[in-house]
Protein backbone atom coordinates (compact mmCIF):
# COMPACT_ATOMS: atom_id res chain seq x y z
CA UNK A 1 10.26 1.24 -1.96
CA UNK A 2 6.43 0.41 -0.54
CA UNK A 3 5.25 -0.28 -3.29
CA UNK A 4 8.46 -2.73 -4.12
CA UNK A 5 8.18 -4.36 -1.07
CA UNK A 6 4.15 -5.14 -1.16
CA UNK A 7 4.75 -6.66 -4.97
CA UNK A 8 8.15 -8.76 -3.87
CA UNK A 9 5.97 -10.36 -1.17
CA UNK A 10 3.78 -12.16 -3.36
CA UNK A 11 6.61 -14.40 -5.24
CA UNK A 12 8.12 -14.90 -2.10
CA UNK A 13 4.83 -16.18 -0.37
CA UNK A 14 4.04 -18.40 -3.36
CA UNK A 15 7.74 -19.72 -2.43
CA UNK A 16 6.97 -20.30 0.52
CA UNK A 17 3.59 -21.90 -0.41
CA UNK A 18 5.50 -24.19 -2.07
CA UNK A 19 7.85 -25.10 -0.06
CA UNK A 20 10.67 -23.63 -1.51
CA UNK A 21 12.44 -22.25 2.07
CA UNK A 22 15.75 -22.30 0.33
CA UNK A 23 14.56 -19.76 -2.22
CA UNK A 24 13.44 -17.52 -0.02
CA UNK A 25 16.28 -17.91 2.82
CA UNK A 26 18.44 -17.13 -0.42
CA UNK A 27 15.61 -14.33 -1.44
CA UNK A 28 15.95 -12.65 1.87
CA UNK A 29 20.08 -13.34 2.25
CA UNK A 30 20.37 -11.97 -1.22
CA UNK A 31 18.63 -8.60 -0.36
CA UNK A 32 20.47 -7.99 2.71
CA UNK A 33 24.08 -8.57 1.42
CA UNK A 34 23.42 -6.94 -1.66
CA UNK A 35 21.68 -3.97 -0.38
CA UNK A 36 25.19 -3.43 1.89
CA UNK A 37 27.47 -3.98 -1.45
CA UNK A 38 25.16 -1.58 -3.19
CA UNK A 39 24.95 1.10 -0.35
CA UNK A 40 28.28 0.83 0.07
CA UNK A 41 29.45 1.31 -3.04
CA UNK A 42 27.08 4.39 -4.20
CA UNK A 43 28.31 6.27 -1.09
CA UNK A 44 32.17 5.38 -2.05
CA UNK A 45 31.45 6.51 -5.73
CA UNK A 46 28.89 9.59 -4.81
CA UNK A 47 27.58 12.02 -2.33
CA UNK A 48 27.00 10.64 1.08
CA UNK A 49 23.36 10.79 1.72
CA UNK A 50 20.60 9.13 3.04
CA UNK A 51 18.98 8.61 -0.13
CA UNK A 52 21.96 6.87 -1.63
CA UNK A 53 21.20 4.01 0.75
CA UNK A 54 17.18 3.86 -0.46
CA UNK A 55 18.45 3.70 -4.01
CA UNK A 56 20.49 0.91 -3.25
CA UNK A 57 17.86 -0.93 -1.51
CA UNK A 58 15.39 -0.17 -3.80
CA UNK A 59 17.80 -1.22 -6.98
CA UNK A 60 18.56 -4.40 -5.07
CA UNK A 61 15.14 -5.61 -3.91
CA UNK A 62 13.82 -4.86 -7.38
CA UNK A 63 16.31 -7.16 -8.95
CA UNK A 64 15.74 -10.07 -6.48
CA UNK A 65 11.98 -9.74 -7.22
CA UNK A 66 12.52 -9.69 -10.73
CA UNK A 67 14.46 -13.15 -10.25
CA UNK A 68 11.93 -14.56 -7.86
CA UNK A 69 9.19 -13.66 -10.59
CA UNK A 70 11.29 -14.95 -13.35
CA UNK A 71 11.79 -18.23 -11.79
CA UNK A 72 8.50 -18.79 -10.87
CA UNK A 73 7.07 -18.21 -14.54
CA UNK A 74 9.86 -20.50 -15.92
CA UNK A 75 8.33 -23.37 -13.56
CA UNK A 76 4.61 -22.19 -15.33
CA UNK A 77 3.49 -21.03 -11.38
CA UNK A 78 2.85 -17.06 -12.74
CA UNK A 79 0.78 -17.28 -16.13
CA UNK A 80 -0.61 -14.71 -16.99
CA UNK A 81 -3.99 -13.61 -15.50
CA UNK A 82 -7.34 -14.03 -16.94
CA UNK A 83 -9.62 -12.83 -14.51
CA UNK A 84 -13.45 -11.43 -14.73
CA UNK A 85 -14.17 -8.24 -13.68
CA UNK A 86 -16.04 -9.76 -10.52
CA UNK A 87 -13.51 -11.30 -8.90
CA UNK A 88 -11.40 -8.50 -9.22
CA UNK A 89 -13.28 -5.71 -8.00
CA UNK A 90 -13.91 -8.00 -4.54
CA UNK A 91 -10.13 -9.08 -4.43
CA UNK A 92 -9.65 -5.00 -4.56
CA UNK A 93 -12.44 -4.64 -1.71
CA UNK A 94 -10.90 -6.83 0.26
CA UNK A 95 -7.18 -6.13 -0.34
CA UNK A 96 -7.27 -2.52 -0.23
CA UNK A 97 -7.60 -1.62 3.22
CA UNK A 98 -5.25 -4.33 4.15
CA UNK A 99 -2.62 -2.02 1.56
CA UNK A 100 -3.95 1.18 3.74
CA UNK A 101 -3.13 -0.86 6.71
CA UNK A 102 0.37 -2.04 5.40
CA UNK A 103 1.41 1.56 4.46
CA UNK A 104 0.44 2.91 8.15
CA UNK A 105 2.32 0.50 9.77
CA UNK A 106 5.64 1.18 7.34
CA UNK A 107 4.66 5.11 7.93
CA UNK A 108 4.60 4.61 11.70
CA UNK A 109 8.05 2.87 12.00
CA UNK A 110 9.58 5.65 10.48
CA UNK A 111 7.47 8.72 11.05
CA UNK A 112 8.71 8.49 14.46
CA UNK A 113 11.80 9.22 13.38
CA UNK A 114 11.15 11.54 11.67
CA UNK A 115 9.45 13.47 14.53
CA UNK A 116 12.58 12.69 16.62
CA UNK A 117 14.88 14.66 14.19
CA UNK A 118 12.43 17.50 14.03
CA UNK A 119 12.32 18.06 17.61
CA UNK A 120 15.79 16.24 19.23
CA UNK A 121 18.68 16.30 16.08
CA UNK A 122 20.35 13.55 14.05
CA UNK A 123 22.15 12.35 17.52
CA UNK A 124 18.77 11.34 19.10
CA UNK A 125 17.33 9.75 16.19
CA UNK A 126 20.31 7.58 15.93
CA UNK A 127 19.77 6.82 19.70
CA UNK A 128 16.45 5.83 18.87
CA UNK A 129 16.86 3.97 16.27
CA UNK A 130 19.07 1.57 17.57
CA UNK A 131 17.10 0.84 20.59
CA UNK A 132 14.10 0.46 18.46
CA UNK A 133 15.20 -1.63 15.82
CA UNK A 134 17.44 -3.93 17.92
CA UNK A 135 13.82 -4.14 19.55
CA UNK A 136 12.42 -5.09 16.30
CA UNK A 137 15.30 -7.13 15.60
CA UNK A 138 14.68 -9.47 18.00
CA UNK A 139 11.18 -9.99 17.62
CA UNK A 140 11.66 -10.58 13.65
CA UNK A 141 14.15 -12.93 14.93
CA UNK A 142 12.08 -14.97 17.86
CA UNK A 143 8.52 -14.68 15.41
CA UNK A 144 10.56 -15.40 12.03
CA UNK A 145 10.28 -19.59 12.50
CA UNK A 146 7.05 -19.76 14.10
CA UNK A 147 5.88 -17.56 10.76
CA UNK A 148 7.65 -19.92 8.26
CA UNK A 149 6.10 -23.15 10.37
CA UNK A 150 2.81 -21.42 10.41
CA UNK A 151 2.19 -20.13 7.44
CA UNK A 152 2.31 -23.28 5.01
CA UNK A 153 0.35 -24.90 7.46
């Protein structure tokens, strides 16, 4: 699901480069509704676990990158890439510690968790959790404009 997530930004940031908001509002609307549908219906139709919901969100936000990608090489934006070995080998330099940073941060929002069930239960992680992301919530919510005004810019 990392690894999903880092490779659906980049369509959805060349969306956004172009000034396509609508397609990824609809991107990002997309994910959530169908990640509930999906979620919902693998734990009506199988066992009711946790990982049931991570294979519905990673089914879904595959097939909504696979859209973004596949609209963006019918407009001729993605080609495919001719680069020297140069260029590639710094882009890596550069890029990879920003990855190691990427993967801490998604490793720290839920290794707490994590450490919660370990030492509290189930019933304190869920306490947790809701605090915490209604926290994070909110901040997606108040930084989420300022990013899409920003970020073109």
């Amino acid at each position: 699901l990392l690894a999903v997530r880092i490779a659906s930004a980049v369509p959805f940031q060349i969306q956004r480069a172009q000034e396509r908001a609508w397609a990824n509002a609809a991107a990002q609307v997309a994910i959530r509704w169908l990640t509930t549908a999906a979620a919902l219906a693998l734990l009506l139709a199988g066992p009711r676990r946790p990982s049931s919901v991570l294979l519905a969100t990673l089914i879904v936000e595959v097939l909504v990158a696979l859209v973004a990608v596949a609209d963006l090489r019918r407009t001729g934006v993605l080609v495919r890439p001719r680069l020297a070995h140069e260029p590639l080998a710094g882009a890596v330099r550069y890029g990879a510690p920003l990855a190691v940073s990427a993967a801490a941060g998604v490793l720290l929002a839920y290794g707490d968790r994590f450490v919660v069930e370990r030492l509290l239960g189930l019933d304190a992680v869920a306490t947790y959790s809701v605090a915490c992301d209604t926290a994070r919530r909110l901040a997606e919510t108040l930084l989420a404009p300022v990013q899409l005004a920003v970020v073109p810019v």
